[in-house]
PDB file of N, CA and C in Angstrom:
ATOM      1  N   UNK A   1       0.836  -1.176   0.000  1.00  0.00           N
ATOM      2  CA  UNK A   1       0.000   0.000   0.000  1.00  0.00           C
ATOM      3  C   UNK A   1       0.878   1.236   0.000  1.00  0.00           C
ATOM      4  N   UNK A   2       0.545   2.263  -0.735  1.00  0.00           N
ATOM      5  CA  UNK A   2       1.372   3.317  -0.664  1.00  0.00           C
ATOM      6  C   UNK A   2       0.242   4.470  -0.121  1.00  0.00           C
ATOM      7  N   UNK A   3       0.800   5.331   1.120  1.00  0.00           N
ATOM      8  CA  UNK A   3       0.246   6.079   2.251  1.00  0.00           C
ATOM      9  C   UNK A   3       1.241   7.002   1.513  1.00  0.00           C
ATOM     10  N   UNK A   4       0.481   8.290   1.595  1.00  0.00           N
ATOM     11  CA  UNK A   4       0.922   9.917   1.342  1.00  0.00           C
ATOM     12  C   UNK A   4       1.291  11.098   2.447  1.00  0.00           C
ATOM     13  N   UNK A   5       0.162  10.446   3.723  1.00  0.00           N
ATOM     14  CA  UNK A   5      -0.103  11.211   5.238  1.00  0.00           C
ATOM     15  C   UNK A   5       1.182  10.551   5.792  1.00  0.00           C
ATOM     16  N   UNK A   6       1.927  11.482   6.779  1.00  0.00           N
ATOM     17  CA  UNK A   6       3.088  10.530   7.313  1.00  0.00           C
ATOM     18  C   UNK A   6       2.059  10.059   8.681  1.00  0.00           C
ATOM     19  N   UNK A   7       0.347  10.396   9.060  1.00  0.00           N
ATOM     20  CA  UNK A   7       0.489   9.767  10.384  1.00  0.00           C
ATOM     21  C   UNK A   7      -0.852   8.535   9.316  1.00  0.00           C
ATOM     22  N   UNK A   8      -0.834   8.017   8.661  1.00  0.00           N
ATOM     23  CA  UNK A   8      -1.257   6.818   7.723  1.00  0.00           C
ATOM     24  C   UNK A   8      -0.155   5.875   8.127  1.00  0.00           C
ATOM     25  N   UNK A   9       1.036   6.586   7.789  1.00  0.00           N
ATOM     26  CA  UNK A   9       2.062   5.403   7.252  1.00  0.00           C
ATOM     27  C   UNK A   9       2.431   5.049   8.913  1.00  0.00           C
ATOM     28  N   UNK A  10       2.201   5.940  10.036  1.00  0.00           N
ATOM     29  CA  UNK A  10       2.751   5.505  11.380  1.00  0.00           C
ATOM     30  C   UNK A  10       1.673   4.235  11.604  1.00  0.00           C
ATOM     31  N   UNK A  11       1.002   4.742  11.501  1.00  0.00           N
ATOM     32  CA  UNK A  11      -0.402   3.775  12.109  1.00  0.00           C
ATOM     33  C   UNK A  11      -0.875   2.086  11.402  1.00  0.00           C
ATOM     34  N   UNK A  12       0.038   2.397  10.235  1.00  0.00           N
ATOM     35  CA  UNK A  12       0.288   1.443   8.993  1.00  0.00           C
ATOM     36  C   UNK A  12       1.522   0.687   9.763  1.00  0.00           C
ATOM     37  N   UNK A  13       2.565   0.896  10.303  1.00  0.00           N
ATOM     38  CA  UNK A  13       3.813   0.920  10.731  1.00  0.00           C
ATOM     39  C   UNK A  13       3.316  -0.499  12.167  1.00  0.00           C
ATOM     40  N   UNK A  14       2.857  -0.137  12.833  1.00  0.00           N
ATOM     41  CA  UNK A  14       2.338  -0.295  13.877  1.00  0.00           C
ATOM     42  C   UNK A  14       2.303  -2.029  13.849  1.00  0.00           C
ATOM     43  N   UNK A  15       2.455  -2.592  14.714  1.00  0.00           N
ATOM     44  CA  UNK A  15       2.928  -4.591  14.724  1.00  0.00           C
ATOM     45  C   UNK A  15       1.562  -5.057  14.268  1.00  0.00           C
ATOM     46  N   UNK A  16       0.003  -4.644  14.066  1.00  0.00           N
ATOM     47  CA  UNK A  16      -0.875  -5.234  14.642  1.00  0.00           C
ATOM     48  C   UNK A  16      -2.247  -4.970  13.884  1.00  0.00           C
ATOM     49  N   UNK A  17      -1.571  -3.962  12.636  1.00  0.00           N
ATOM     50  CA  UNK A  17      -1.835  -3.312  11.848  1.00  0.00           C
ATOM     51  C   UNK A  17      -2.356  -4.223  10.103  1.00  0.00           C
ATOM     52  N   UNK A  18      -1.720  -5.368  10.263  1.00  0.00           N
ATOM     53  CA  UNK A  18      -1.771  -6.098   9.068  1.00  0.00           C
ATOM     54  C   UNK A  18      -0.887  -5.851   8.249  1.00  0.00           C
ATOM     55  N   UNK A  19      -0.166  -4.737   8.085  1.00  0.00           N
ATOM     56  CA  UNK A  19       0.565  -3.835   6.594  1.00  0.00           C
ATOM     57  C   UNK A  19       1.799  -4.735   7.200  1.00  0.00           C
ATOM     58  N   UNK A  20       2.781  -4.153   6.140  1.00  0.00           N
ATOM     59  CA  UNK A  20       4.052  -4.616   6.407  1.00  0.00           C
ATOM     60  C   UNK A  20       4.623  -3.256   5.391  1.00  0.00           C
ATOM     61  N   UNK A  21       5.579  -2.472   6.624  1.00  0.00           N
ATOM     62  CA  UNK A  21       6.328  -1.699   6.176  1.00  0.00           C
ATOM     63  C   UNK A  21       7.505  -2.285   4.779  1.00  0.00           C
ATOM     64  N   UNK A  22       7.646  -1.467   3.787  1.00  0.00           N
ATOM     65  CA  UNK A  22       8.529  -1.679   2.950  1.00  0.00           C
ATOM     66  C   UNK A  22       9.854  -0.953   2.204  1.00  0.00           C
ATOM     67  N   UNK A  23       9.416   0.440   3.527  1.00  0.00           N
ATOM     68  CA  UNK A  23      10.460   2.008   3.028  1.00  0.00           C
ATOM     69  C   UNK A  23       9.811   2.782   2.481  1.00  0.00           C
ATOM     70  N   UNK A  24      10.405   3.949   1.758  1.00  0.00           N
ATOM     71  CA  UNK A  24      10.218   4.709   1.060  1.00  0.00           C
ATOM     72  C   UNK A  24      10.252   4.362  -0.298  1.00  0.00           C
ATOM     73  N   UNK A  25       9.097   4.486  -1.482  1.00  0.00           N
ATOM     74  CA  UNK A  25       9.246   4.279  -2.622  1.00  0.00           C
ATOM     75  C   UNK A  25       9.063   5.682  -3.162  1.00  0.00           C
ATOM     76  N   UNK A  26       8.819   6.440  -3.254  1.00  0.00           N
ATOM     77  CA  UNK A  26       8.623   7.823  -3.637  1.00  0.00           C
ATOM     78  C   UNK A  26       8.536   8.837  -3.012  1.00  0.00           C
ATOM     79  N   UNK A  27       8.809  10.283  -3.730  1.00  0.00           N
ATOM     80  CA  UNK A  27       7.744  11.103  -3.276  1.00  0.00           C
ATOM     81  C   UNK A  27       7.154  12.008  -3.935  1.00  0.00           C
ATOM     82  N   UNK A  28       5.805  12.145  -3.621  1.00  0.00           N
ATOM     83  CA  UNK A  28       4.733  12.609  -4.362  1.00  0.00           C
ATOM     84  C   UNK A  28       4.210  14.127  -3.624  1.00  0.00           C
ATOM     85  N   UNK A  29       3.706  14.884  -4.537  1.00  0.00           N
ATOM     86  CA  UNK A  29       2.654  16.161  -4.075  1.00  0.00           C
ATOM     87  C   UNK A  29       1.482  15.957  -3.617  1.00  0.00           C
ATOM     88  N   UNK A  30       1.269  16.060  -2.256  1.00  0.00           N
ATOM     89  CA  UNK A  30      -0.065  16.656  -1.588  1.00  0.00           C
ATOM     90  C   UNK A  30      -1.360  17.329  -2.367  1.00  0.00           C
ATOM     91  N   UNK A  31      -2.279  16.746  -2.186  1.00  0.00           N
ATOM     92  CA  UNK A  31      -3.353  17.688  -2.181  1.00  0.00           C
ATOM     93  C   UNK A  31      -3.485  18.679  -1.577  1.00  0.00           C
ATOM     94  N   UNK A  32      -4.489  19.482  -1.883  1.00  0.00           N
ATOM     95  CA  UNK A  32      -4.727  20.297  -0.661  1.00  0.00           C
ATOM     96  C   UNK A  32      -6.647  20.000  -0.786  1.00  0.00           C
ATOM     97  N   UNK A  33      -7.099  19.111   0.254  1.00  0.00           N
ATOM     98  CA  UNK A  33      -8.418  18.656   0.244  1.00  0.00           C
ATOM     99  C   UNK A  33      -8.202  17.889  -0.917  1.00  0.00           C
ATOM    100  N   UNK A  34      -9.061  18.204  -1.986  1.00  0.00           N
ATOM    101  CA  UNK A  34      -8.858  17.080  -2.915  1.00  0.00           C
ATOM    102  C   UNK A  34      -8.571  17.440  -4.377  1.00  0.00           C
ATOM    103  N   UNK A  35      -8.215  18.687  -3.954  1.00  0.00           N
ATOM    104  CA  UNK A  35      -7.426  19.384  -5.575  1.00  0.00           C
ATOM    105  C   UNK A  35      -5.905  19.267  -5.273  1.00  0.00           C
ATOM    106  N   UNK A  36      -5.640  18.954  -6.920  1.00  0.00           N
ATOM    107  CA  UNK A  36      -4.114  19.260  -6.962  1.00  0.00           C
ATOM    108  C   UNK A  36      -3.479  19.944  -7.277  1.00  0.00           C
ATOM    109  N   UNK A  37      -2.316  20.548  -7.079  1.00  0.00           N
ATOM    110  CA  UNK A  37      -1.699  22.064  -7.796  1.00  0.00           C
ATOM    111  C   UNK A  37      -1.932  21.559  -9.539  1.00  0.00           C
ATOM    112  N   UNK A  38      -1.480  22.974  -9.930  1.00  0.00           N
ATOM    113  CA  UNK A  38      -1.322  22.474 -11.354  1.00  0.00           C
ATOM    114  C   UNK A  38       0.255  22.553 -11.851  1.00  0.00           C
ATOM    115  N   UNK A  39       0.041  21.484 -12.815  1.00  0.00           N
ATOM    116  CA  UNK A  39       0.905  20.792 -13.334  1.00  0.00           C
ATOM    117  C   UNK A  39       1.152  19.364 -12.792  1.00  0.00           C
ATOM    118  N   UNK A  40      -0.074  19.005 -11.627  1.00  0.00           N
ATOM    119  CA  UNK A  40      -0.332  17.892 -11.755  1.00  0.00           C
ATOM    120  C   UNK A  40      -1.957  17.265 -11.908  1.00  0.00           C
ATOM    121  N   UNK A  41      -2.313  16.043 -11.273  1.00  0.00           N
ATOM    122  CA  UNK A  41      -3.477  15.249 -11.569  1.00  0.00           C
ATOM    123  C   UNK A  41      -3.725  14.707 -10.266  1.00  0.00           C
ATOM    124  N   UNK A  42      -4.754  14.723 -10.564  1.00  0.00           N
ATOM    125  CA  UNK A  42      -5.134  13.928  -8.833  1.00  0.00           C
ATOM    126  C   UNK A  42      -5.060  12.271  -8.883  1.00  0.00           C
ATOM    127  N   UNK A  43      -4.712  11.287  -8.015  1.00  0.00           N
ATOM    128  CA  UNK A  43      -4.872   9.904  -8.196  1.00  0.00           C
ATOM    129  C   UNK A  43      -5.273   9.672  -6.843  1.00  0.00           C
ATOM    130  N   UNK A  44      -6.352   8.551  -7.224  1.00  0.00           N
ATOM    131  CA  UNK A  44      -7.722   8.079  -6.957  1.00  0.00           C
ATOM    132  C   UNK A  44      -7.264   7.179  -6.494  1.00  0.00           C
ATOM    133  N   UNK A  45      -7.283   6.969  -4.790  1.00  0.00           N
ATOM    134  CA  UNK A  45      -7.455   5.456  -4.475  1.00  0.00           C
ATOM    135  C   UNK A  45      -8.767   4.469  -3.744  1.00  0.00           C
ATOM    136  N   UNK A  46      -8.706   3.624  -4.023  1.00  0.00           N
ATOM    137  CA  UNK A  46      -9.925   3.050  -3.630  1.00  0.00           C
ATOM    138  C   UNK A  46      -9.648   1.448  -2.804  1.00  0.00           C
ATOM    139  N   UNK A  47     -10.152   0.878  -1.859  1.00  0.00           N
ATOM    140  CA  UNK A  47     -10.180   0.195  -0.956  1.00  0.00           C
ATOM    141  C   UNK A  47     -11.303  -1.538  -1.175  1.00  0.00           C
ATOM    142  N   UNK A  48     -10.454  -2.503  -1.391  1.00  0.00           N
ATOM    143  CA  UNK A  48     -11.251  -3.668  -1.495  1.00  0.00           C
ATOM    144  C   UNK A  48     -12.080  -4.341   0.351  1.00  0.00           C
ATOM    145  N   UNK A  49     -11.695  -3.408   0.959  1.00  0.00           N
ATOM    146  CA  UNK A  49     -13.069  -4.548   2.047  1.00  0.00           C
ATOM    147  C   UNK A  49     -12.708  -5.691   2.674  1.00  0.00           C
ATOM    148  N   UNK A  50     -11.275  -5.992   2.538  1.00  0.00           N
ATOM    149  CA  UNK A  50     -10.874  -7.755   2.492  1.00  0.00           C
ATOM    150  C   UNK A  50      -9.924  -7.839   3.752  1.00  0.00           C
ATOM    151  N   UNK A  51     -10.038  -6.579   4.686  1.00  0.00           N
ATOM    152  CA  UNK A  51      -8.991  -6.824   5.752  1.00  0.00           C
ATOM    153  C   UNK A  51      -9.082  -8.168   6.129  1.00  0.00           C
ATOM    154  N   UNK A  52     -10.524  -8.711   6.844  1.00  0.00           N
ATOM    155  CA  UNK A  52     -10.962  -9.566   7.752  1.00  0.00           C
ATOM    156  C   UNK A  52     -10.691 -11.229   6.965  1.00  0.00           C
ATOM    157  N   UNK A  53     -10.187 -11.144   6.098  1.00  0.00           N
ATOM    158  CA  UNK A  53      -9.837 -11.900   4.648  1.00  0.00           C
ATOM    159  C   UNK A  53      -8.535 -12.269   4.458  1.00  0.00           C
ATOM    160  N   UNK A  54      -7.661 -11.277   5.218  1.00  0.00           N
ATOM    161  CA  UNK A  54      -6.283 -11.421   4.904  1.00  0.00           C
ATOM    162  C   UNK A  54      -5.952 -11.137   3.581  1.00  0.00           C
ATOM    163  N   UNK A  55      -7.192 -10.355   2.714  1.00  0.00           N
ATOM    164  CA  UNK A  55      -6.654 -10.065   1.750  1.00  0.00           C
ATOM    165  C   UNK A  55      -6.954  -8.349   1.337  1.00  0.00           C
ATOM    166  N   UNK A  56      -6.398  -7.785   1.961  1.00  0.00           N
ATOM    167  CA  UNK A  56      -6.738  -5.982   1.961  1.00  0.00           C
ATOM    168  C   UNK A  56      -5.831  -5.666   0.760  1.00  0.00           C
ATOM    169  N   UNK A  57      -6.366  -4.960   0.141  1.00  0.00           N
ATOM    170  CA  UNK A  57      -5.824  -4.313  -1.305  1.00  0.00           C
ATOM    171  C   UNK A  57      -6.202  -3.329  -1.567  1.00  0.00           C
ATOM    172  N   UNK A  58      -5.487  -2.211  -2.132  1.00  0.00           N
ATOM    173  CA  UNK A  58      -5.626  -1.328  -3.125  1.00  0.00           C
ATOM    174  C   UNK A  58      -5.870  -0.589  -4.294  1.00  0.00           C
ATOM    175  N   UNK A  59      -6.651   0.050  -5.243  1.00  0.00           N
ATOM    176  CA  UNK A  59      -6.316   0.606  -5.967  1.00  0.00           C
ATOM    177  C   UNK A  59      -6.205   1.677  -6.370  1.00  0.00           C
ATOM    178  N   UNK A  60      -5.539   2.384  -7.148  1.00  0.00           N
ATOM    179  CA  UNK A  60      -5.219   3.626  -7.458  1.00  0.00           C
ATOM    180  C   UNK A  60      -5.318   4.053  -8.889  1.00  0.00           C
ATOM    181  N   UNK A  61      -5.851   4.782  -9.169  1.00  0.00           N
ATOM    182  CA  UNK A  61      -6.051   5.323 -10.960  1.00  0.00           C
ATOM    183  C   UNK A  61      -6.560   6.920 -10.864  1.00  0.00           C
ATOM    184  N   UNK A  62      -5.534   7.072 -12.406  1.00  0.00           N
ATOM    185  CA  UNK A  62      -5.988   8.885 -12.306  1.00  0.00           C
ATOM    186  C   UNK A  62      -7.022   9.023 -13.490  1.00  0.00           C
ATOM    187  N   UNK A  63      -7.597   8.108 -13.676  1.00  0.00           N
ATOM    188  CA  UNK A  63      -9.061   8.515 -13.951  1.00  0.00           C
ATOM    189  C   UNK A  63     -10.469   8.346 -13.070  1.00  0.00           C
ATOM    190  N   UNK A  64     -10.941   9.720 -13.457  1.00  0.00           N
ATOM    191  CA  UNK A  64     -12.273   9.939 -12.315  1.00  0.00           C
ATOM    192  C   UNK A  64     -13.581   8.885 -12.747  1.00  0.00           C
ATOM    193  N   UNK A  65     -13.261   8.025 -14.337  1.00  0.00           N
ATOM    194  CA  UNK A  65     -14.210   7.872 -14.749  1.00  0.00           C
ATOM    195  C   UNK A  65     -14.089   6.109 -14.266  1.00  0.00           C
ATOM    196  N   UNK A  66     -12.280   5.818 -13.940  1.00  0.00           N
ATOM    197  CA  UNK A  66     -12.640   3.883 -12.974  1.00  0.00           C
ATOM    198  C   UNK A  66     -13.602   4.025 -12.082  1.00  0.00           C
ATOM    199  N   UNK A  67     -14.075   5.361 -11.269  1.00  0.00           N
ATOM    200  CA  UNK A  67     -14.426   5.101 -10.037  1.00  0.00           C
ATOM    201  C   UNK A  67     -15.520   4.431  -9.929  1.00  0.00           C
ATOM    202  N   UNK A  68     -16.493   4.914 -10.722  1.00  0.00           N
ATOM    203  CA  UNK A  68     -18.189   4.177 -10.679  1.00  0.00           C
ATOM    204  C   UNK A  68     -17.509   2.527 -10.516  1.00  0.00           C
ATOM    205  N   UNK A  69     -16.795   2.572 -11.641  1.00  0.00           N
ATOM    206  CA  UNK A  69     -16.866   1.142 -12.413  1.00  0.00           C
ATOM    207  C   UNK A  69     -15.465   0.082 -11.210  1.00  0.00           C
ATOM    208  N   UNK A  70     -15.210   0.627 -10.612  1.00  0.00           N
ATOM    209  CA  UNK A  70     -14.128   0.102  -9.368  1.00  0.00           C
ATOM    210  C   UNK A  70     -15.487   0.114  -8.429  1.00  0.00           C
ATOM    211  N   UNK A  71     -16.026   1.092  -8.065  1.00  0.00           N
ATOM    212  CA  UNK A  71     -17.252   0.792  -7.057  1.00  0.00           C
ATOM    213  C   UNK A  71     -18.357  -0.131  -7.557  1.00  0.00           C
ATOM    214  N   UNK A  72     -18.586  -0.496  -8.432  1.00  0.00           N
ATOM    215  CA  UNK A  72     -19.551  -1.567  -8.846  1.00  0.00           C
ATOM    216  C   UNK A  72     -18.845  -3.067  -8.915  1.00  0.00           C
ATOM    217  N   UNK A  73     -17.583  -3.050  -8.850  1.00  0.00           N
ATOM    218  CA  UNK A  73     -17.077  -4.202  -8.717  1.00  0.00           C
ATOM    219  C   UNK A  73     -16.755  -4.463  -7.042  1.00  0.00           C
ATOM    220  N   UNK A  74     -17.100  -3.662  -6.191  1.00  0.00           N
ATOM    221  CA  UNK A  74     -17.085  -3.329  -4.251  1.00  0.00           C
ATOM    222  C   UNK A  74     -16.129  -3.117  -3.846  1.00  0.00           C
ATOM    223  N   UNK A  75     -15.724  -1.944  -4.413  1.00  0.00           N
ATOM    224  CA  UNK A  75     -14.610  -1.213  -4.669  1.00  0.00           C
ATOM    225  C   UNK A  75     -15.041   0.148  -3.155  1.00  0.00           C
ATOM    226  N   UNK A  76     -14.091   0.380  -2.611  1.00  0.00           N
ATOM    227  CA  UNK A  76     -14.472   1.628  -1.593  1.00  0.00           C
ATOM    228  C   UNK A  76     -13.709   2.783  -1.916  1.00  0.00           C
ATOM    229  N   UNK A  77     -14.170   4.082  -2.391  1.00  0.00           N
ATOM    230  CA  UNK A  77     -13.768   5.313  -2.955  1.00  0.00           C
ATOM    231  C   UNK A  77     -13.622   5.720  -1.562  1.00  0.00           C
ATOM    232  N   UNK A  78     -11.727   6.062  -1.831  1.00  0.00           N
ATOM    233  CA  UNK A  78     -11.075   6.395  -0.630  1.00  0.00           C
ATOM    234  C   UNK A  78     -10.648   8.076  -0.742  1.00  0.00           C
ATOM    235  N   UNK A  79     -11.121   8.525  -2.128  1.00  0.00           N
ATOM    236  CA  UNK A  79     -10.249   9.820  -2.104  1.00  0.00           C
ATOM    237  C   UNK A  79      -9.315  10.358  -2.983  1.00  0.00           C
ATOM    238  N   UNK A  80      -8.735  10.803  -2.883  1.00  0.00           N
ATOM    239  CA  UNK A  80      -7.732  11.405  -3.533  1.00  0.00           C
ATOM    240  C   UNK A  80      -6.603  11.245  -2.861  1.00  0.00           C
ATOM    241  N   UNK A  81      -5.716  10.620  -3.294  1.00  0.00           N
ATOM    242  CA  UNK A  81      -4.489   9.717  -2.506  1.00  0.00           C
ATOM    243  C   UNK A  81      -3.272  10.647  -2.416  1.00  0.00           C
ATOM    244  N   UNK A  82      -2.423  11.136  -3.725  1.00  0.00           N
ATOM    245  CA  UNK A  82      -1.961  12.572  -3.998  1.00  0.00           C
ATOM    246  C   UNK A  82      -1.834  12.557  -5.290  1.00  0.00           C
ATOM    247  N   UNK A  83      -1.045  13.410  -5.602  1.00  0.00           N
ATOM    248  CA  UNK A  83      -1.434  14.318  -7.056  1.00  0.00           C
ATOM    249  C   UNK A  83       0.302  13.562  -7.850  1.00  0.00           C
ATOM    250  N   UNK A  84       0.418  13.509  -9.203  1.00  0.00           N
ATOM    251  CA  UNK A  84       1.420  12.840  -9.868  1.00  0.00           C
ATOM    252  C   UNK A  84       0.908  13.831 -10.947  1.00  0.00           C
ATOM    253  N   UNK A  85       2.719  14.344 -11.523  1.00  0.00           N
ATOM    254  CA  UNK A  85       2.973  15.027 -12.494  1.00  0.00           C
ATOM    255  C   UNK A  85       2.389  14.647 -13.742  1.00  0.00           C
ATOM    256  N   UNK A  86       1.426  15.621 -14.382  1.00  0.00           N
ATOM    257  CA  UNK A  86       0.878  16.014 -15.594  1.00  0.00           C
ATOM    258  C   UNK A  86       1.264  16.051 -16.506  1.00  0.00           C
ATOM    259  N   UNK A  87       1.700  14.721 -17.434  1.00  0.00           N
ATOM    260  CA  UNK A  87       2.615  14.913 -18.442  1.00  0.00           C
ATOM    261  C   UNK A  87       2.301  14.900 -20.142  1.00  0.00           C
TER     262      UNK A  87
END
């Protein structure tokens, strides 16, 4: 899972949590609420439901138009995750 908030990634961090820390893979621009500066795009993450499953997953896409179609498959619209350069 990739967390943007540093108190996500603490709480993610945590023994008891399910996640398993893996480092730093990037870094990305903040929103501010759920716009992004310009010269970038907002990316969309969304939440499968499957903690209790052992199988919790992610997804992420910078189109606004997966979302219906990620939520009709029981998909959970998590937001705006952060913003990635506009190219």
């Amino acid at each position: 899972m990739f967390a943007a908030f540093a108190s996500e990634c603490e709480s993610l961090k945590s023994p008891n949590s399910g996640w398993r820390y893996e480092g730093l893979s990037f870094r990305i621009q903040l929103p501010s609420g759920s716009t992004c500066p310009g010269g970038t795009k907002p990316v969309y993450r969304l939440y499968n439901n499957r903690f209790q499953f052992n199988d919790s997953n992610h997804r992420f896409t910078t189109m606004a138009s997966q979302i219906p179609v990620l939520q009709q498959q029981g998909w959970t619209y998590e937001g705006v995750a952060f913003c990635a350069i506009d190219s």
